[in-house]
Protein backbone atom coordinates (compact mmCIF):
# COMPACT_ATOMS: atom_id res chain seq x y z
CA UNK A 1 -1.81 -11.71 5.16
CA UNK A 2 -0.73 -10.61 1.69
CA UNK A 3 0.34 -13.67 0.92
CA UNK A 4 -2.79 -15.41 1.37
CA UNK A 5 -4.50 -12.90 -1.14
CA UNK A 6 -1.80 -13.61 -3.43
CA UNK A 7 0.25 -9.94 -3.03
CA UNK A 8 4.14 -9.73 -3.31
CA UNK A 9 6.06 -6.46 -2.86
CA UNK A 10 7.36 -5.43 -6.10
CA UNK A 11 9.32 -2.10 -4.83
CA UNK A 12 9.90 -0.70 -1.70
CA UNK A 13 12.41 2.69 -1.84
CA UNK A 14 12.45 4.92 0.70
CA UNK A 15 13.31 9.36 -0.52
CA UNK A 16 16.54 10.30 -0.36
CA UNK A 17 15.64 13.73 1.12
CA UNK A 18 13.41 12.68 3.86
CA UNK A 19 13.79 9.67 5.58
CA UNK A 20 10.41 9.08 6.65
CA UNK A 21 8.81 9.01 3.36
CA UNK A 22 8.37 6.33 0.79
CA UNK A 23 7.77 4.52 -2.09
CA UNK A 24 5.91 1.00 -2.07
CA UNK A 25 4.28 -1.43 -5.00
CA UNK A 26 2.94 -4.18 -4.33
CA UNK A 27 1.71 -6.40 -7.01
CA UNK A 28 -1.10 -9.02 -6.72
CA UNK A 29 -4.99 -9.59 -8.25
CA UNK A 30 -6.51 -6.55 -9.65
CA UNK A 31 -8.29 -4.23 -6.97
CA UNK A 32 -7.27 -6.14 -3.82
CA UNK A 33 -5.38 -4.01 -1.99
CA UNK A 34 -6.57 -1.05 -3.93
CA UNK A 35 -10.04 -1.84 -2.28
CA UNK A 36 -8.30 -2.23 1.18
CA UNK A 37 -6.53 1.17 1.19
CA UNK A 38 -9.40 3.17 0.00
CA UNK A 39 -12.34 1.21 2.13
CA UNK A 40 -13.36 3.62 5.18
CA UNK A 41 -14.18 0.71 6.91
CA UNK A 42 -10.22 -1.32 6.52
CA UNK A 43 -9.01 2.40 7.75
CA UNK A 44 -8.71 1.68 10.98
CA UNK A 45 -6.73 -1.82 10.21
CA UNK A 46 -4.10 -0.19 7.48
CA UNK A 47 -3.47 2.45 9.81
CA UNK A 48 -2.41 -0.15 12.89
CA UNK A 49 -0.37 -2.08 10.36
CA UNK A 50 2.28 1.38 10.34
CA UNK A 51 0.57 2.60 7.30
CA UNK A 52 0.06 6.53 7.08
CA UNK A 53 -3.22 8.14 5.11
CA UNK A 54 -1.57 11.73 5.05
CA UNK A 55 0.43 12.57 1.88
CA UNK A 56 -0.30 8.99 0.67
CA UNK A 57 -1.14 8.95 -3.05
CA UNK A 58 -2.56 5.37 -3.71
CA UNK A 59 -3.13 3.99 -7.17
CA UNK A 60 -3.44 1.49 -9.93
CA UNK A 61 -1.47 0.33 -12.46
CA UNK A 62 -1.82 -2.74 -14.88
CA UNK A 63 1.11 -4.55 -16.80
């Protein structure tokens, strides 16, 4: 699926302290996936991919 919108995982790194959480960056067009993981309405589809909402911090960042 991301590669048909043109998204590549840039970083993946998972904490050294606590196994089960995580760092991931994806990069890709401007707003895609931001507009995914912050829809209401894509919830329900993020969540069954293994993603977790609870602690997650999700943001932007341009080169």
């Amino acid at each position: 699926m991301f590669a048909e919108m043109g998204v590549k995982t840039f970083f993946i790194g998972v904490c050294k302290d606590d196994s089960k959480r995580a760092t991931v960056m994806f990069q890709g067009p401007e707003d895609v996936l931001y507009n995914i993981f912050t829809n209401p309405e894509t919830k329900p589809i993020v969540e069954a991919s293994g993603h977790v909402y609870e602690g997650s911090a999700i943001t932007r960042w341009l080169a």
